[in-house]
N, C-alpha and C. Protein backbone atom coordinates (compact mmCIF):
# COMPACT_ATOMS: atom_id res chain seq x y z
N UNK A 1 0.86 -1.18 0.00
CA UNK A 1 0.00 0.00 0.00
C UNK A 1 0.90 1.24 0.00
N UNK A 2 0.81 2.04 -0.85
CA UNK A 2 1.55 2.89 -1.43
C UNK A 2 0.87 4.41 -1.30
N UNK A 3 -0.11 4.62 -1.94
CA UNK A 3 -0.82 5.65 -2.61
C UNK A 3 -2.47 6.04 -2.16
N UNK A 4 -2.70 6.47 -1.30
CA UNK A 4 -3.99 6.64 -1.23
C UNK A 4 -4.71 8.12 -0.95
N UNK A 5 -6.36 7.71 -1.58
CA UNK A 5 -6.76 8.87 -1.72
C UNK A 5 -7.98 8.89 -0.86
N UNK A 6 -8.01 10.41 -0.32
CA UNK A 6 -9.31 10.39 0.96
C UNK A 6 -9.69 11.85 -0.07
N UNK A 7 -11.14 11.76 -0.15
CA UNK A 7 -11.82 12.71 -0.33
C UNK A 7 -12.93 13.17 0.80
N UNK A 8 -12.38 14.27 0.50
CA UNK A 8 -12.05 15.58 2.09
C UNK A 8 -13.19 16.53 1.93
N UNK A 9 -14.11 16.55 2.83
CA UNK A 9 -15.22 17.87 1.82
C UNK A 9 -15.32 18.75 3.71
N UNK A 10 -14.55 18.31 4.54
CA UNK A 10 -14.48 19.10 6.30
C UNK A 10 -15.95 18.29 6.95
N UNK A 11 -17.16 17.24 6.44
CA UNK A 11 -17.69 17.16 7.55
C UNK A 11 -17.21 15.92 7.91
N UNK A 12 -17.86 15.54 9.14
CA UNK A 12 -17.74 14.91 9.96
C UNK A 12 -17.45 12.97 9.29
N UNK A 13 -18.22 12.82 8.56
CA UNK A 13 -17.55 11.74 8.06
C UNK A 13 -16.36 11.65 7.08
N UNK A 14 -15.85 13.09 6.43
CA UNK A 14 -14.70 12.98 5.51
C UNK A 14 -13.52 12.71 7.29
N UNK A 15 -14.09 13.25 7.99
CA UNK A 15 -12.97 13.31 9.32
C UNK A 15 -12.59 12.05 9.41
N UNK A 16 -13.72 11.10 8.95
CA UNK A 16 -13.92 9.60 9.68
C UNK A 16 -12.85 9.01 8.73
N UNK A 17 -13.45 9.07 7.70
CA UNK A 17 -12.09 8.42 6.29
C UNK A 17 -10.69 9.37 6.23
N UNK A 18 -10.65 10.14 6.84
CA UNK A 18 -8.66 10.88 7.34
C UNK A 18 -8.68 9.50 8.44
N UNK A 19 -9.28 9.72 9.38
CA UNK A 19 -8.67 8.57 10.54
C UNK A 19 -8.33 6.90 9.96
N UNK A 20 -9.38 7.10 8.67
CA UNK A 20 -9.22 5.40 8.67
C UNK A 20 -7.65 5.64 7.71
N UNK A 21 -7.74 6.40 7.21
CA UNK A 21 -6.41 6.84 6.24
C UNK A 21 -5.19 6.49 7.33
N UNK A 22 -5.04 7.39 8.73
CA UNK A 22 -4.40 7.02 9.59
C UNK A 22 -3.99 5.84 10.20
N UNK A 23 -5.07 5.15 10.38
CA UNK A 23 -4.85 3.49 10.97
C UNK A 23 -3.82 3.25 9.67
N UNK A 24 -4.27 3.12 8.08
CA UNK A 24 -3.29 2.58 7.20
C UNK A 24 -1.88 2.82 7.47
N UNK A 25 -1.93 4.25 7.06
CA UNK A 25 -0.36 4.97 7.68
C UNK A 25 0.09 3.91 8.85
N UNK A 26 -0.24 3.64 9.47
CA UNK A 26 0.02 2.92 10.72
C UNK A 26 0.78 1.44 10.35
N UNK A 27 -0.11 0.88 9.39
CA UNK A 27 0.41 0.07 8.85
C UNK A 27 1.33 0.00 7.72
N UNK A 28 1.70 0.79 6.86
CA UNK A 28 1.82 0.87 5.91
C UNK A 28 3.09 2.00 6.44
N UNK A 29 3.66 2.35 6.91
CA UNK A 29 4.83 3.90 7.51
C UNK A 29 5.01 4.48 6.01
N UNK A 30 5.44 3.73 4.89
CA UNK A 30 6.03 4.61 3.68
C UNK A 30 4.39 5.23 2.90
N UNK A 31 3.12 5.19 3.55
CA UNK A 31 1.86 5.35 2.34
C UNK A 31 1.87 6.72 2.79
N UNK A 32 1.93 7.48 1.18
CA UNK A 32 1.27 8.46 0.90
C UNK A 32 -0.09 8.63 0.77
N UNK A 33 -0.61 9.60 1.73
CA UNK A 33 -2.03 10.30 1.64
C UNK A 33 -2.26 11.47 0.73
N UNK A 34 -3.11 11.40 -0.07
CA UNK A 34 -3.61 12.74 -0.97
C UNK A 34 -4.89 13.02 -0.33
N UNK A 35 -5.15 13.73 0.04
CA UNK A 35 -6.74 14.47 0.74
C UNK A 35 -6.86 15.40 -0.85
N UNK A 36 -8.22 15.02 -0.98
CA UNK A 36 -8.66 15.61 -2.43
C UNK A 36 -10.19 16.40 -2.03
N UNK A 37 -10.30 17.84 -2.31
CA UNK A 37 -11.24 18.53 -1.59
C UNK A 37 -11.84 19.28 -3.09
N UNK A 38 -12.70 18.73 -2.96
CA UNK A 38 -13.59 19.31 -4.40
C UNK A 38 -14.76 20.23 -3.91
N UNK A 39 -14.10 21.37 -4.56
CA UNK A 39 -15.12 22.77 -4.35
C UNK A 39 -16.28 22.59 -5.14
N UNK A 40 -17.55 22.72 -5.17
CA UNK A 40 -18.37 22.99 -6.19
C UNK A 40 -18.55 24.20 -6.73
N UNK A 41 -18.80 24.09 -7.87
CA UNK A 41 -18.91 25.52 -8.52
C UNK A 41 -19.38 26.72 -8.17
N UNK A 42 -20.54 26.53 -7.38
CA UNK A 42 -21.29 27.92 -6.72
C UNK A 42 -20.57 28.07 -4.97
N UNK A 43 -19.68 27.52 -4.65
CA UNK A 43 -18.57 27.52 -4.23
C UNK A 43 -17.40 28.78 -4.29
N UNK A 44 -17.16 28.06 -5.58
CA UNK A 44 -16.08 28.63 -6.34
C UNK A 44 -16.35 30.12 -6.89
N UNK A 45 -17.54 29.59 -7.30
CA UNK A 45 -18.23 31.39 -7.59
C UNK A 45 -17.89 32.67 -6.73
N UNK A 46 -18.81 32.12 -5.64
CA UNK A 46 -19.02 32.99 -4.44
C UNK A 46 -17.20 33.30 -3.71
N UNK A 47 -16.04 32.81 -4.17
CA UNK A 47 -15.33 33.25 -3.55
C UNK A 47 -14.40 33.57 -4.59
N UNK A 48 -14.71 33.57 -5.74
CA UNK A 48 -14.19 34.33 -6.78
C UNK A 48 -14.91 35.67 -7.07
N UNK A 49 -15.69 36.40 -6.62
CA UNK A 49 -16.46 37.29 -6.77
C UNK A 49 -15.33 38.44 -5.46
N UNK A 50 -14.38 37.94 -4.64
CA UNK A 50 -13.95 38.41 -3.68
C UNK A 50 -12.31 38.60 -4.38
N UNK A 51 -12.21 39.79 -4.32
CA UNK A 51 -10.76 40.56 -5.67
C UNK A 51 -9.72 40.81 -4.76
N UNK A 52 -9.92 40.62 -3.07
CA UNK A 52 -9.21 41.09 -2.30
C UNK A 52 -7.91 39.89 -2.02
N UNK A 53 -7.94 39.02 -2.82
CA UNK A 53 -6.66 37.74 -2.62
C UNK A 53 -6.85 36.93 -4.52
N UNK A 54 -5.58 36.74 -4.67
CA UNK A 54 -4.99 36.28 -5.65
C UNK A 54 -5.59 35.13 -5.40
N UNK A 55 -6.25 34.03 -6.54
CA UNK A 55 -6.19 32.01 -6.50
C UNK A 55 -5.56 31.56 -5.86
N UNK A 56 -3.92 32.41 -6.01
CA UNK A 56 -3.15 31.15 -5.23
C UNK A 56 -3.25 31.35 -3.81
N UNK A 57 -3.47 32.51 -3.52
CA UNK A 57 -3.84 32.70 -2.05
C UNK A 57 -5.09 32.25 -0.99
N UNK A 58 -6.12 32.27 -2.04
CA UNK A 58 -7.34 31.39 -1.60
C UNK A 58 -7.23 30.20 -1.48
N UNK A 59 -6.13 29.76 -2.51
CA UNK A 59 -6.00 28.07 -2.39
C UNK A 59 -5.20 27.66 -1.06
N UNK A 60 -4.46 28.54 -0.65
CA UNK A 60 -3.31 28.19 0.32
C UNK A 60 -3.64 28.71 1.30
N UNK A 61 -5.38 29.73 1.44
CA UNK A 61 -6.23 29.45 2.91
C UNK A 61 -6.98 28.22 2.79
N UNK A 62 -7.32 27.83 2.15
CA UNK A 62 -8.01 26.30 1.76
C UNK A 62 -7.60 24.76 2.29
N UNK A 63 -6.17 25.56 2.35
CA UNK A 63 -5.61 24.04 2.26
C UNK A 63 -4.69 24.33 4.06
N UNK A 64 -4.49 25.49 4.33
CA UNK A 64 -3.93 25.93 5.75
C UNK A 64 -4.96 25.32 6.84
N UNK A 65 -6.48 25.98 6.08
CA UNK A 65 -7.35 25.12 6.76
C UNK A 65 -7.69 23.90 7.20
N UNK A 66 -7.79 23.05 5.64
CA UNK A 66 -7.61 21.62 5.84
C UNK A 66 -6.79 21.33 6.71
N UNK A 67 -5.50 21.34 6.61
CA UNK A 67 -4.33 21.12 7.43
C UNK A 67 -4.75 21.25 9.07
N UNK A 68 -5.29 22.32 9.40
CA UNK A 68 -5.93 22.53 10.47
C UNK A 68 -7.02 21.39 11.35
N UNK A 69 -7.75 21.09 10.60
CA UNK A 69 -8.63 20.17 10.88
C UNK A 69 -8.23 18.88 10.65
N UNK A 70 -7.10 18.42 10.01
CA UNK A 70 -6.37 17.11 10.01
C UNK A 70 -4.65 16.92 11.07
N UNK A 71 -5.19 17.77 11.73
CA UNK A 71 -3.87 18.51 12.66
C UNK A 71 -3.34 17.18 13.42
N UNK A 72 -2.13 16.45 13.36
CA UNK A 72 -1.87 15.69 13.79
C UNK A 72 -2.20 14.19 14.04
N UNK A 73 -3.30 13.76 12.63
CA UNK A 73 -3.88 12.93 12.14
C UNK A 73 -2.98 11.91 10.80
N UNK A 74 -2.38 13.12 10.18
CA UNK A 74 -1.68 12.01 8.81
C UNK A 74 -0.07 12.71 8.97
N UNK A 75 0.75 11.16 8.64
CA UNK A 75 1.94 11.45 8.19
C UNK A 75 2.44 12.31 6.99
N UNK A 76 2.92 11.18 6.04
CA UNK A 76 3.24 11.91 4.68
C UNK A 76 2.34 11.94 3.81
N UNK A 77 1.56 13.01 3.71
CA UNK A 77 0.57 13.60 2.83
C UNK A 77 0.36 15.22 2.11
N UNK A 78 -0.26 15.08 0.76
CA UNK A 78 -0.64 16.62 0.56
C UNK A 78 -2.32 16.56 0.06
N UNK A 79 -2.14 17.96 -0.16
CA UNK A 79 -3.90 17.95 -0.25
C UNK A 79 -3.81 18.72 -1.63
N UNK A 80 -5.10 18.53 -2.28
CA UNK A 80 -5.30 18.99 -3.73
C UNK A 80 -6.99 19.86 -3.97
N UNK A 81 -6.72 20.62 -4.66
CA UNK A 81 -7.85 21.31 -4.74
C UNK A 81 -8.95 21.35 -5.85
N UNK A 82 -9.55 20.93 -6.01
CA UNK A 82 -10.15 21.19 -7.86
C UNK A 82 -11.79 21.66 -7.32
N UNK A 83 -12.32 21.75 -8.72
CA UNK A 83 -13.53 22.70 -8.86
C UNK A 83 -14.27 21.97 -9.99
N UNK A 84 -15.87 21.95 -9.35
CA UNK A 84 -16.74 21.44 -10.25
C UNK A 84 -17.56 19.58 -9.70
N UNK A 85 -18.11 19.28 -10.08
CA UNK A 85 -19.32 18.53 -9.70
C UNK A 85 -17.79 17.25 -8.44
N UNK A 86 -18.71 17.20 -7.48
CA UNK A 86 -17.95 16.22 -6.63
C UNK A 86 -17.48 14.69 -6.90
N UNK A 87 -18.61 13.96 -7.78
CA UNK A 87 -18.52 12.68 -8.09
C UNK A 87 -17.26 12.85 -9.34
N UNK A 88 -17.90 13.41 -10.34
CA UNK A 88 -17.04 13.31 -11.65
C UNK A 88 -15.77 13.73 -11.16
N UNK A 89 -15.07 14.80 -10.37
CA UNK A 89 -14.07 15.01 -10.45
C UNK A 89 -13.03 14.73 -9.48
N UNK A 90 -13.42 13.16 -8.65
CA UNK A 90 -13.24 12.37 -7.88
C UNK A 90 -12.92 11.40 -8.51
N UNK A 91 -13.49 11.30 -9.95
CA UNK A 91 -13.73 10.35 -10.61
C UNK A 91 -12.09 10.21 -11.62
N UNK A 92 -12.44 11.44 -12.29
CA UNK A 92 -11.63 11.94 -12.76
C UNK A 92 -10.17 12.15 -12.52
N UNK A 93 -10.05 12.53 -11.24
CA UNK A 93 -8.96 12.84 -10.66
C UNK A 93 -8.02 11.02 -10.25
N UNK A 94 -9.03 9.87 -9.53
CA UNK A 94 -8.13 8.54 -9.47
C UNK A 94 -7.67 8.42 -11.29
N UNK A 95 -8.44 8.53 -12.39
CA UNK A 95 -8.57 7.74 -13.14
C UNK A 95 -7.33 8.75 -13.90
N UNK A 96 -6.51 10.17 -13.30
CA UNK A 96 -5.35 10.86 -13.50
C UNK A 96 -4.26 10.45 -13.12
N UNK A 97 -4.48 9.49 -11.76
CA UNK A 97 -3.47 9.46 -10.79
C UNK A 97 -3.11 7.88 -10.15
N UNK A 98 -2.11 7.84 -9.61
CA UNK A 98 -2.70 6.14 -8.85
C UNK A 98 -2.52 6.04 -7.98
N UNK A 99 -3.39 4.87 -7.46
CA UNK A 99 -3.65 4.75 -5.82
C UNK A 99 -4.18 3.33 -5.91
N UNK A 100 -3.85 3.47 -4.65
CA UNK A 100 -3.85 1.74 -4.03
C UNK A 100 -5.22 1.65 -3.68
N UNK A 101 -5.53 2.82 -2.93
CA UNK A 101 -6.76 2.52 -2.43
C UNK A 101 -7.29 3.97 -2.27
N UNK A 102 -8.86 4.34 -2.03
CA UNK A 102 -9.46 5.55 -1.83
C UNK A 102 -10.84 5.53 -1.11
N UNK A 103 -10.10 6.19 0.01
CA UNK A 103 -11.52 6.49 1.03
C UNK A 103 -12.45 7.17 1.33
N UNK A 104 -12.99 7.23 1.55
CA UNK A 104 -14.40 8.05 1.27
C UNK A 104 -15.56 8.33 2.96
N UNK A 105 -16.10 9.36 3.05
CA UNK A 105 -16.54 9.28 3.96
C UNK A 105 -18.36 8.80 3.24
N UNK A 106 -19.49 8.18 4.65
CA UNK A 106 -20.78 8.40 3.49
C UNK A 106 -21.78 9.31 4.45
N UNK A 107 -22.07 10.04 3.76
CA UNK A 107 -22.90 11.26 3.62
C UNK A 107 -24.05 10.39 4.70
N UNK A 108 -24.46 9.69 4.38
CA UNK A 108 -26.19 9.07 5.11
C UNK A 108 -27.39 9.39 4.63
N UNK A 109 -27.08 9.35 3.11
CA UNK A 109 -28.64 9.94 2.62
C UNK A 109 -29.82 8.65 3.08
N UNK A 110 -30.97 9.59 2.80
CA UNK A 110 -31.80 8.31 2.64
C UNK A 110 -32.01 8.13 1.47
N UNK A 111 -32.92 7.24 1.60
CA UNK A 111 -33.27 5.75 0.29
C UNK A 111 -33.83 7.17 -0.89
N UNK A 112 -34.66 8.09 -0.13
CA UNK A 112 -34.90 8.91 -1.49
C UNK A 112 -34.02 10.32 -1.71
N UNK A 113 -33.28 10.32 -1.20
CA UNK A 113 -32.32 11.44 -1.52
C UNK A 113 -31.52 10.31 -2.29
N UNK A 114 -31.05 9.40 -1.91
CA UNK A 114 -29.72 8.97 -2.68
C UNK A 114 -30.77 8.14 -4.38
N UNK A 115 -31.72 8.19 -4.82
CA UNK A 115 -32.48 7.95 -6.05
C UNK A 115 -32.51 9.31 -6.77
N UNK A 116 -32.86 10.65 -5.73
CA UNK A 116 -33.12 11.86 -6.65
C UNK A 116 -31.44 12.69 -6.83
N UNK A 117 -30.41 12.27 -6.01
CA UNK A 117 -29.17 13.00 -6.14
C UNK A 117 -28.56 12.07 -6.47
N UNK A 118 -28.45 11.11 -5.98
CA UNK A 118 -26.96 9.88 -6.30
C UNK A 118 -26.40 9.96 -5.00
N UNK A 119 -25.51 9.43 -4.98
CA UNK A 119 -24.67 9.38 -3.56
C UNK A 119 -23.08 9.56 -4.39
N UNK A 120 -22.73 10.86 -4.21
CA UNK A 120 -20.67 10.70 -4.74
C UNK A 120 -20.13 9.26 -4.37
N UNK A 121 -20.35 9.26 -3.02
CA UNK A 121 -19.61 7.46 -2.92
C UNK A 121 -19.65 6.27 -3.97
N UNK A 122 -21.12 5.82 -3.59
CA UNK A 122 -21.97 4.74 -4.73
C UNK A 122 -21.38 5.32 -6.28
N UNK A 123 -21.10 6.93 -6.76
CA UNK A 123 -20.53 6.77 -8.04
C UNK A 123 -19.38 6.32 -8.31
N UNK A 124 -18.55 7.26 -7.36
CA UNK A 124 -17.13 6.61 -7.24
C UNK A 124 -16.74 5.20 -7.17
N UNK A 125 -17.21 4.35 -6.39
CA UNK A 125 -17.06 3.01 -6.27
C UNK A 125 -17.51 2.10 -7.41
N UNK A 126 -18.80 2.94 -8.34
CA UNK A 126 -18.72 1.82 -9.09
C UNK A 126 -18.12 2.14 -11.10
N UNK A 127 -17.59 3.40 -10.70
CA UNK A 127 -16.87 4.06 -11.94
C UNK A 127 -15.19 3.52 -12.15
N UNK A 128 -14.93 3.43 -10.87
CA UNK A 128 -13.34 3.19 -10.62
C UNK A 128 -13.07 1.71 -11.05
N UNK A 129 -11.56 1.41 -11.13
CA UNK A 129 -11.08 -0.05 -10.74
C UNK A 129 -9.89 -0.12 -9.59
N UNK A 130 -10.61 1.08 -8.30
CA UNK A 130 -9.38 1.04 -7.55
C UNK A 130 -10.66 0.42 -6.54
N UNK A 131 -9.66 -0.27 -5.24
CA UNK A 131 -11.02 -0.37 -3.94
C UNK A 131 -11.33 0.90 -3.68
N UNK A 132 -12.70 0.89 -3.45
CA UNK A 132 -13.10 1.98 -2.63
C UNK A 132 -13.53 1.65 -1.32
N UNK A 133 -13.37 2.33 -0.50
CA UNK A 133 -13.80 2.16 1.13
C UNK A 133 -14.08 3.44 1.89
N UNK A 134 -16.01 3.24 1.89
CA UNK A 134 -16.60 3.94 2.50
C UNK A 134 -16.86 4.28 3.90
N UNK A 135 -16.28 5.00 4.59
CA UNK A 135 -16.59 4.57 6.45
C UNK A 135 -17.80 6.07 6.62
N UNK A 136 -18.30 5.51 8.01
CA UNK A 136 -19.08 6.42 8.16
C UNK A 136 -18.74 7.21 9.30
């Protein structure tokens, strides 16, 4: 186990899949963690509309943050930023890169939210050919 990817969105179950990321680290001392935090567009909007900081500066409160909230949780890891729909560019992004494995936190929809939205997880897992592992 080499390479793995946690997609990071700050609630409470992306927290859950950093920790399970951790136990690996544990096992694994040389695995790289990528925390992958996908902004959505009206997101992205709303803090591009704000002229008072450069991209790269928004990105590097973004990610100061993250860092913050994974504070003494992962070894050797970085975090990545992208923009636009959560599933596809989760999707997108393993099928750029490689990894051993990619964790996921799950949201808890119910039976009719996850028919009228989808669930990012359920896409990811069944788009990929990496494991996926959902914790809650």
């Amino acid at each position: 186990m080499r390479t793995i990817l946690v997609a990071f969105d700050g609630s409470t179950h992306a927290l859950n899949a950093v920790k399970e990321a951790q136990k690996y680290q544990q096992l694994f001392p040389d695995a790289h963690v990528t925390l992958l935090k996908v902004l959505k567009v009206s997101e992205a909007k709303d803090q591009c509309l704000d002229l008072s900081l450069s991209e790269e500066e928004k990105k590097r409160i973004r990610i100061q943050t993250i860092e913050k909230e994974i504070t003494g949780l992962l070894g050797n890891h970085t975090i990545d930023i992208v923009v636009g729909e959560p599933a596809t560019k989760i999707i997108d992004y393993i099928k750029e890169h490689t990894f051993d494995l990619v964790i996921m936190g799950n949201r808890g929809l119910t039976r009719i939210k996850k028919l009228m939205l989808g669930s990012v997880s359920h896409a990811v897992s069944t788009k990929v050919d990496v494991p996926v592992l959902i914790v809650k």
